[in-house]
Every structure is written in structure tokens, then in C-alpha cells.
Protein backbone atom coordinates (compact mmCIF):
# COMPACT_ATOMS: atom_id res chain seq x y z
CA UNK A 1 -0.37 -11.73 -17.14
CA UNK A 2 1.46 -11.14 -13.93
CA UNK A 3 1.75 -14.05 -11.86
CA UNK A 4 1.83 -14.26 -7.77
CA UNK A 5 5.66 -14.85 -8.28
CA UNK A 6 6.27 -11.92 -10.12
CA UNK A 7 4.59 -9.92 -7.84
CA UNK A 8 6.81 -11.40 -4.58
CA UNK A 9 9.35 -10.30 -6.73
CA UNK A 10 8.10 -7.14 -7.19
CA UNK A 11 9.00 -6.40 -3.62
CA UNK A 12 12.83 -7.27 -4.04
CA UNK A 13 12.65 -4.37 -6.64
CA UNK A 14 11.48 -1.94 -4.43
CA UNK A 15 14.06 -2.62 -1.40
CA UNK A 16 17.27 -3.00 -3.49
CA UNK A 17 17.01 -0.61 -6.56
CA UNK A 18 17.33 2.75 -5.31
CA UNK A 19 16.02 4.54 -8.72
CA UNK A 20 13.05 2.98 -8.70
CA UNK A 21 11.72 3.68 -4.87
CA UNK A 22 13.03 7.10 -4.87
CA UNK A 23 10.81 7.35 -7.58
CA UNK A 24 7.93 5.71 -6.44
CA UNK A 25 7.80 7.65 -3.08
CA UNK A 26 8.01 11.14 -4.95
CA UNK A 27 4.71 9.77 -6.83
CA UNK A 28 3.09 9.16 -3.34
CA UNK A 29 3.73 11.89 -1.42
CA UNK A 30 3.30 13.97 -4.48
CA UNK A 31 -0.41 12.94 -3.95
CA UNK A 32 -0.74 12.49 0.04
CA UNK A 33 0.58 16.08 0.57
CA UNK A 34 -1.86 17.81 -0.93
CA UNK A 35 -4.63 19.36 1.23
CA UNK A 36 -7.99 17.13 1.76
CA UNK A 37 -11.17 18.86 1.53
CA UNK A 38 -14.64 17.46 2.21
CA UNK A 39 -17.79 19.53 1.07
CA UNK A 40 -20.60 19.31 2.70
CA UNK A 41 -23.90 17.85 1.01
CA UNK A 42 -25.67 21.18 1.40
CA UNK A 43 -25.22 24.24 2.78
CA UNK A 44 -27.17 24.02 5.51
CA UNK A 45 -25.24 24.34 9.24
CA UNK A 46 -25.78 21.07 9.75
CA UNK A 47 -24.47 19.71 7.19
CA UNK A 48 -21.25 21.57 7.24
CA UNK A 49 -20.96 20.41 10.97
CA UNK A 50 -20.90 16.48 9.66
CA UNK A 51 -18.57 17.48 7.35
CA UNK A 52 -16.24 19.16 9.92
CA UNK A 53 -16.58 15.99 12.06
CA UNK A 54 -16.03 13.49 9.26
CA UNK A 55 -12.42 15.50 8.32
CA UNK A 56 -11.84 15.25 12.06
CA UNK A 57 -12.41 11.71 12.32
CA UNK A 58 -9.55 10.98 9.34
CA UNK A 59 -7.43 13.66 10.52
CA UNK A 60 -7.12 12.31 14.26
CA UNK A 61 -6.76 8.83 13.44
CA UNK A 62 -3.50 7.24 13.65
CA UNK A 63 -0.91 8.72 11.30
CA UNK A 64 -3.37 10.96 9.64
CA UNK A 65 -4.83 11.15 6.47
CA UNK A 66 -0.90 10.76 5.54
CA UNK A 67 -0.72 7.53 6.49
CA UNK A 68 -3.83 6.24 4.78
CA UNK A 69 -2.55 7.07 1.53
CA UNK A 70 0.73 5.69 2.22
CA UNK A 71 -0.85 2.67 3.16
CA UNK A 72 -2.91 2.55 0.00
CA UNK A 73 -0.66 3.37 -2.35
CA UNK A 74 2.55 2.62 -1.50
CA UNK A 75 1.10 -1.62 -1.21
CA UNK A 76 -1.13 -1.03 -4.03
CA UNK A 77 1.11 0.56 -6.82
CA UNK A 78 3.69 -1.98 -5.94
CA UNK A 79 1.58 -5.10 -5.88
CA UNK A 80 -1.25 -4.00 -8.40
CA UNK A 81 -3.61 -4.07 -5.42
CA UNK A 82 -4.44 -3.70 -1.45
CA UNK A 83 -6.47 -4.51 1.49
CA UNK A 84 -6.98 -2.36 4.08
CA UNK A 85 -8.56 -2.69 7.21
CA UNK A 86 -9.73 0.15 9.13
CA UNK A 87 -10.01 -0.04 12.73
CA UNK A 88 -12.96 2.04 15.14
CA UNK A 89 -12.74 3.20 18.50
CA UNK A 90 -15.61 4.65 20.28
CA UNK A 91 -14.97 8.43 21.43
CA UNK A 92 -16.05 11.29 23.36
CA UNK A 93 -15.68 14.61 22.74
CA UNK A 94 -16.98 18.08 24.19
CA UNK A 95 -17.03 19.62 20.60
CA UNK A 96 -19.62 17.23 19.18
CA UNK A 97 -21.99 16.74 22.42
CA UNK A 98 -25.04 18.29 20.83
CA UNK A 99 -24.63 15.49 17.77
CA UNK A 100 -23.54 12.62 19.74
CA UNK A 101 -24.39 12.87 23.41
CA UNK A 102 -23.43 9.38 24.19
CA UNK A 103 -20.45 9.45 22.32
CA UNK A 104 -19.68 8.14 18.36
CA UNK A 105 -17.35 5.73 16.47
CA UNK A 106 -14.18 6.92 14.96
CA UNK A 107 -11.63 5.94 12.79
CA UNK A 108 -8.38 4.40 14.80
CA UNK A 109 -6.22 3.35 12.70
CA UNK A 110 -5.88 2.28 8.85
CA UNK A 111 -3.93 -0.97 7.86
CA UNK A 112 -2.54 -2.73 5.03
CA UNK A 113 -2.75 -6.59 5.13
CA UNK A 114 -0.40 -8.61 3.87
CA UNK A 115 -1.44 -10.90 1.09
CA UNK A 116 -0.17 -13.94 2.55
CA UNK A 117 -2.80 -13.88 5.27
CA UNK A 118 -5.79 -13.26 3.01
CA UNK A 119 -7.65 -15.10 -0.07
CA UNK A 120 -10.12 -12.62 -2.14
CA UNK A 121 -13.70 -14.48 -3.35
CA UNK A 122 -14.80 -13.49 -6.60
CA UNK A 123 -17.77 -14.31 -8.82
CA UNK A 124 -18.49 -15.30 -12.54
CA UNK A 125 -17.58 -11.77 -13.27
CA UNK A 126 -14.61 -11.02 -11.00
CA UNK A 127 -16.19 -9.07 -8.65
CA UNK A 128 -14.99 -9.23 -5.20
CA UNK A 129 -17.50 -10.72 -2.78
CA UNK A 130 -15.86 -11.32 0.03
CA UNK A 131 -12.50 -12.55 2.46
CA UNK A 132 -11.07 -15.50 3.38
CA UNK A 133 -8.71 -15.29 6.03
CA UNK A 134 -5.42 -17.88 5.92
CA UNK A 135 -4.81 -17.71 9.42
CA UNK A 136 -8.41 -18.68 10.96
CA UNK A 137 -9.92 -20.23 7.77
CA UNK A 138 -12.97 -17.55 8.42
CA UNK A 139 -15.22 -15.67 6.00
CA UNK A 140 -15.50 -11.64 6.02
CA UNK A 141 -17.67 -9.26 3.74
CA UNK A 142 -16.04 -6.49 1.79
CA UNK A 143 -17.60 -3.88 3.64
CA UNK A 144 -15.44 -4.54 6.60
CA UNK A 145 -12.15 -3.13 4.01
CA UNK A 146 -11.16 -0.88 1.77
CA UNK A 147 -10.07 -2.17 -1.19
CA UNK A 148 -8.08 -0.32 -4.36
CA UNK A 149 -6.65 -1.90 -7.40
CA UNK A 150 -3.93 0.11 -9.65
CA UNK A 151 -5.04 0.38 -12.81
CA UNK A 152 -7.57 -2.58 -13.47
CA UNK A 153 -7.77 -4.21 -17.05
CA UNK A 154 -11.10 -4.95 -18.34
CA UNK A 155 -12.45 -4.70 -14.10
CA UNK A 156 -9.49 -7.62 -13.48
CA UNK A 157 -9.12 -7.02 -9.30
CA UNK A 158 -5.40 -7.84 -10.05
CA UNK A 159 -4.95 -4.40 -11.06
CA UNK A 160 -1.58 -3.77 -12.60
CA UNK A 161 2.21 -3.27 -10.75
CA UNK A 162 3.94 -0.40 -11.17
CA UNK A 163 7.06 -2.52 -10.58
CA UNK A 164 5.86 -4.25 -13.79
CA UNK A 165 7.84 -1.89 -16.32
CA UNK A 166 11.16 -2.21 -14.34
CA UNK A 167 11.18 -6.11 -14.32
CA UNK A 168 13.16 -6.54 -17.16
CA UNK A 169 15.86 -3.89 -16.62
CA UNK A 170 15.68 -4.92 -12.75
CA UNK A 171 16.49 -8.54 -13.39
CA UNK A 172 19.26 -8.17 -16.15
CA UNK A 173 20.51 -5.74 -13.16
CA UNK A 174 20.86 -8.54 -11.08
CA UNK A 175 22.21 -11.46 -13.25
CA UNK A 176 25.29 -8.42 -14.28
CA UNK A 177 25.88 -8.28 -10.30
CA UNK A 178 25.58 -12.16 -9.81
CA UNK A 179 28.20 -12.93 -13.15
CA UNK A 180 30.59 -9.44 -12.13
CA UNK A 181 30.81 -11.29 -8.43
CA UNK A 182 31.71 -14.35 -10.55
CA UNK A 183 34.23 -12.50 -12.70
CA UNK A 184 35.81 -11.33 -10.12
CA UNK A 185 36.08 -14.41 -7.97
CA UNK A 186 37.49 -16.34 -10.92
CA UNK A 187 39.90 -13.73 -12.17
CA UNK A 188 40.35 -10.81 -9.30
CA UNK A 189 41.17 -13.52 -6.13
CA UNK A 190 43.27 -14.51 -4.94
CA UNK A 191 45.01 -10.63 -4.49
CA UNK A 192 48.98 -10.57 -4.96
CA UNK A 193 50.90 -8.72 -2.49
CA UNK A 194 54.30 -8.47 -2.62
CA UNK A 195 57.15 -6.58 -0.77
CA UNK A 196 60.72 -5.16 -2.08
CA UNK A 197 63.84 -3.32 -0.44
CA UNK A 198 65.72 -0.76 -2.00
């Protein structure tokens, strides 16, 4: 099983091996390019009005609906799993005055947390229940995040790192760096220079 160590390391994958995030951000924005469409429940006017507005809300939130899915799947592929947190603003607009008069909530912005400043609370069963924070020790129901795992096994929240499969090649990578920079320190310093006249 992955451990919380191998998943810190996970991270040191992604920022020095170049092969390995070039290919992980052609998987991502392979899938947050691709156009977003939201049909509405019926066909009725009304209807198709909410789902206008509910495509406007993502849309005009911070970064776009571009930056959610970077946000979930750029943390959650690499980790196994991710928190986010959306955040709400309350908005007018002339457009939607005949369905909210007095204005309506809104999505702001949409942010990944870092793990160190969260604990998840499971049952018997592994499900998620709620969120500890680290930071002010207090309690918070799921329903205030979004939450994704990558590829859960048997429903396991840990959901599985995409890093995972590069581990072993990633860390022989670095012990042939570490004993070349040896090598070469035993054997290639100090450098002989030498000068001659004709």
C-alpha cells in the first residue's frame, strides 16, 4: 500500500523528472480543454434558463472551468486524492433579475488544500464523514468540499498515484545521479591544467 511518505515523495517526481510531468499535463489538459456542456432537466424555458445560469456561474468564477480541473486533477492524480474547497460570493446581475431579484450566490473561486493542513474522518467502512482541520483543531462536514479520489481500490479514499508506476525507475534515477556526482568527485577532481611553450 502506498504510504504518506511515498506520496511526499511523489511530489519530488513531479518537479524534477521532466518525462513524467510533461506527460502528466498532456493527460490534464487533454481533458480540461474539451467543451463543458450542461443539459437542462427538461425542456421547458425555464429549465434551460437554470442551466444557462449554472454554466455561467462555473464559467465566471476564478480561472474558469480550466482551473477547476487543474485543481482537481493535477493534486489528485499525483497524490491519489484531493480536497477542494469552493468559495461563494453573492452577485448581482441584470441578466438574471427576473430569477433572482435580490441577487444569488456564485461560485468564486475553487481551491486545492494542501494535505498537511487537513485530517479526513472516516467510518467502519471508509467512508468519509467529515474534516478536521490541523491548523484550528475544528470539525467541517463534507458538503462544504469537493472531494475526488484517482482510482479507488475496493472504495479505499486513498485512491491510487499516478506517480506510483514511476517510483521505481524515478528513484534508481536518482541514486545513478547521487553515485555519478560521487564518481566524479573521486576520480574527475581535482582537473589538471597544464601549460607548454614551443
Amino acid at each position: 500500500d502506498e504510504t504518506t511518505e511515498m506520496k511526499n515523495e511523489y511530489w519530488k517526481f513531479v518537479v524534477t523528472e521532466p518525462a513524467f510531468s510533461a506527460s502528466l499535463w498532456t493527460k490534464i489538459i487533454s481533458v480540461i480543454s474539451n467543451q463543458v456542456i450542461i443539459q437542462p432537466s427538461s425542456k421547458s424555458p425555464y429549465d434551460r434558463q437554470m442551466a444557462d445560469w449554472v454554466k455561467e456561474c462555473l464559467m465566471r468564477s476564478s480561472g474558469g472551468l480550466r482551473k477547476i480541473g487543474q485543481e482537481i486533477f493535477y493534486h489528485g492524480l499525483v497524490r491519489g486524492n484531493v480536497l477542494c474547497e469552493p468559495k461563494w460570493k453573492v452577485k448581482k446581475a441584470k441578466k438574471w433579475e427576473h430569477l433572482f431579484p435580490h441577487g444569488y450566490w456564485t461560485l468564486k473561486d475553487f481551491v486545492a488544500k494542501d494535505p498537511k493542513d487537513y485530517r479526513l474522518e472516516e467510518d467502519g467502512f471508509r467512508n468519509l464523514t467529515g474534516v478536521w482541520s490541523a491548523r484550528t483543531n475544528q470539525w467541517f462536514p463534507m458538503s462544504y468540499f469537493v472531494f475526488w479520489a484517482n482510482r479507488p481500490i475496493y472504495g479505499n479514499q486513498a485512491g491510487t498515484s499516478e506517480a506510483r508506476s514511476i517510483r521505481r525507475a524515478a528513484t534508481l534515477l536518482k541514486l545513478a545521479h547521487t553515485y555519478r556526482g560521487i564518481y566524479l568527485e573521486q576520480f574527475g577532481l581535482p582537473i589538471l591544467k597544464g601549460t607548454y611553450t614551443r
